[in-house]
C-alpha atoms as a PDB file:
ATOM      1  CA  UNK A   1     109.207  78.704  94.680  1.00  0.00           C
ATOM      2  CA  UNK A   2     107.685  75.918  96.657  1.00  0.00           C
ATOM      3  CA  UNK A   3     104.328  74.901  96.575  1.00  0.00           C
ATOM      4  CA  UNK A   4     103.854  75.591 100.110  1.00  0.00           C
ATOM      5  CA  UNK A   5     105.229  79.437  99.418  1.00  0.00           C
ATOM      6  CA  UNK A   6     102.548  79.344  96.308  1.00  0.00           C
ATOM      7  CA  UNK A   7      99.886  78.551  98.701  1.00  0.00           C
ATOM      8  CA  UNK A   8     100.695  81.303 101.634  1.00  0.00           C
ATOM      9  CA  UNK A   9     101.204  83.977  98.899  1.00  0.00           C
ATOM     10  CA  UNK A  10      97.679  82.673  96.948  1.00  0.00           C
ATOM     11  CA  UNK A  11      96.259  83.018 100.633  1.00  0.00           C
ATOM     12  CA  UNK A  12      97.865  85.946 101.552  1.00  0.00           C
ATOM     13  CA  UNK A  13      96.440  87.677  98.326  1.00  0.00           C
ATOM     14  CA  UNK A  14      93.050  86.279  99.234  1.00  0.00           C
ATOM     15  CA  UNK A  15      92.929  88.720 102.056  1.00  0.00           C
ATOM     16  CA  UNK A  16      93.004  91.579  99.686  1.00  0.00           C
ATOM     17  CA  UNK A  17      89.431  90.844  98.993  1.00  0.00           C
ATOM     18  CA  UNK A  18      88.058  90.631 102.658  1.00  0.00           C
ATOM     19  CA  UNK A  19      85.663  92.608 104.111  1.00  0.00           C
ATOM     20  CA  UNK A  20      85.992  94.284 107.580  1.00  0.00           C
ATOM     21  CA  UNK A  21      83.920  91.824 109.410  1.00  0.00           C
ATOM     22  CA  UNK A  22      85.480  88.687 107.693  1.00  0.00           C
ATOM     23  CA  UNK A  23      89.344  89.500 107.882  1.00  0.00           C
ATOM     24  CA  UNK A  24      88.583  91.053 111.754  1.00  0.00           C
ATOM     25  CA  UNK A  25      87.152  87.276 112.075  1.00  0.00           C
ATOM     26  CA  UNK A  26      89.691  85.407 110.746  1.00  0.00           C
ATOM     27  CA  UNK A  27      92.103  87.403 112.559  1.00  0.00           C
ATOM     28  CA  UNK A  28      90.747  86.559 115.829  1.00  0.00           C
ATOM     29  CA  UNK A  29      90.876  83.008 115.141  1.00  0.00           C
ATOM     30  CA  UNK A  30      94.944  83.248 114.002  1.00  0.00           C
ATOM     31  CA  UNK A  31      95.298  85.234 117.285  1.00  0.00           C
ATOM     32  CA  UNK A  32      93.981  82.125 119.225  1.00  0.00           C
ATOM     33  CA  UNK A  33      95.648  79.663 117.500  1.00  0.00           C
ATOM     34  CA  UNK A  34      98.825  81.415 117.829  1.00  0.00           C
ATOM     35  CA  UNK A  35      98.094  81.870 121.674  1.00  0.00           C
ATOM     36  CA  UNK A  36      97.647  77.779 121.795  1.00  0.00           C
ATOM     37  CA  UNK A  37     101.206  77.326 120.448  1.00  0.00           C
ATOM     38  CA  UNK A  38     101.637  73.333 119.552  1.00  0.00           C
ATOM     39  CA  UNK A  39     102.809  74.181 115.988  1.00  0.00           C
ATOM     40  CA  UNK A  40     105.847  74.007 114.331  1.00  0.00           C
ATOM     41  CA  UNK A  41     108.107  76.863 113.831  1.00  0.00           C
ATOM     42  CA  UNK A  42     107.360  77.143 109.787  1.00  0.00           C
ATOM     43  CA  UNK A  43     103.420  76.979 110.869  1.00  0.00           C
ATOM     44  CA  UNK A  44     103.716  79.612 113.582  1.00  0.00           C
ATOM     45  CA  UNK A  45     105.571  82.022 111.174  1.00  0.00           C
ATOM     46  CA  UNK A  46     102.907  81.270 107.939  1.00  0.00           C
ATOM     47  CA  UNK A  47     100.351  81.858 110.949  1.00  0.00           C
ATOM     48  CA  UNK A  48     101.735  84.757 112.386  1.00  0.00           C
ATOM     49  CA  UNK A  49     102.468  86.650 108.429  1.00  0.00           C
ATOM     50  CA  UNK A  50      99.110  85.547 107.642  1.00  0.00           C
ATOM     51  CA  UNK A  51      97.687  87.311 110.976  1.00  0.00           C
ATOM     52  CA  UNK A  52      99.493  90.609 109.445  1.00  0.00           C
ATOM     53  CA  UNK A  53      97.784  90.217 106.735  1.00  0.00           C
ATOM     54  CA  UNK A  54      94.414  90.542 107.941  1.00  0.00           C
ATOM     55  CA  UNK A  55      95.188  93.360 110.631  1.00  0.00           C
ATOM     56  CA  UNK A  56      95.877  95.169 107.954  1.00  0.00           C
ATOM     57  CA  UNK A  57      93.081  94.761 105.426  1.00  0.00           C
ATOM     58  CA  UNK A  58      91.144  95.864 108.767  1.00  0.00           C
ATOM     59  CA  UNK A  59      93.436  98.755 109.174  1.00  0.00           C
ATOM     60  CA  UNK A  60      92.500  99.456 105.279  1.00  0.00           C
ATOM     61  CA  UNK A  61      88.687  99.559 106.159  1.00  0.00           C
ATOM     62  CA  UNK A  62      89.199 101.332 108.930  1.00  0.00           C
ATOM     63  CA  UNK A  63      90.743 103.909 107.519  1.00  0.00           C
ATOM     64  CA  UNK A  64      88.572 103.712 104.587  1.00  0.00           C
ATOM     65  CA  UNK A  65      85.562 104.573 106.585  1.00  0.00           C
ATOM     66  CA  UNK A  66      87.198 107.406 108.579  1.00  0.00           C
ATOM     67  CA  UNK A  67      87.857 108.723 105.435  1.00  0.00           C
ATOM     68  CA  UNK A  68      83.995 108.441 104.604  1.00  0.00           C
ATOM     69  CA  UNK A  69      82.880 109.845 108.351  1.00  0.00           C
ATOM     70  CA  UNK A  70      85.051 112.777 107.939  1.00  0.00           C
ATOM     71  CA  UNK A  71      84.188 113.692 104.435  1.00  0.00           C
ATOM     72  CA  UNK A  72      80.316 113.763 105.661  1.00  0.00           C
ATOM     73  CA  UNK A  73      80.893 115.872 108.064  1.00  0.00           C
ATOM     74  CA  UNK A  74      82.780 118.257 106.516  1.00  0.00           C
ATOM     75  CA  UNK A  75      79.724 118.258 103.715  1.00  0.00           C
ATOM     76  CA  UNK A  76      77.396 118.487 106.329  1.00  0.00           C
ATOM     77  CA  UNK A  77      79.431 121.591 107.793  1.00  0.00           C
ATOM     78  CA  UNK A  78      79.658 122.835 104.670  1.00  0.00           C
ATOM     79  CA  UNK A  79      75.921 122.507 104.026  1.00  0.00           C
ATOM     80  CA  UNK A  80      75.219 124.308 107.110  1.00  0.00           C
ATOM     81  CA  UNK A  81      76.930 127.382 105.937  1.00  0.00           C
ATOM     82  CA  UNK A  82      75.171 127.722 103.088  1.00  0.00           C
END
């Protein structure tokens, strides 16, 4: 593999570690660079994979904190009926 494909994958793992606000961020900023054009095809496509990246960590919080909404209200429900 090429350093260049080291580097997108080391970035691309980076995102694992993101929180909500930061990869939500980042993403806008890929969105606007993107929406500039000017860059080369191979940029534009690390851009663009990297941008997919952090739409979904957000997708992961998301999810993660409908998860914890729902689970309080069902305790909450459940408390309720008690």
């Amino acid at each position: 593999m090429t350093d260049a494909g080291e580097t997108a994958e080391s970035g691309l793992a980076e995102i694992s570690g993101f929180g909500y606000e930061r990869a939500r961020d980042e993403l806008v900023n890929v969105v606007k660079m993107l929406e500039q054009g000017g860059m080369d095809l191979d940029d534009s496509l690390a851009l663009w994979e990297r941008g997919e990246a952090l739409a979904a960590r957000c997708e992961q919080h998301l999810a993660g904190a409908r998860t914890r909404v729902e689970d309080a209200i069902s305790r909450s429900e459940a408390d309720e009926q008690v």
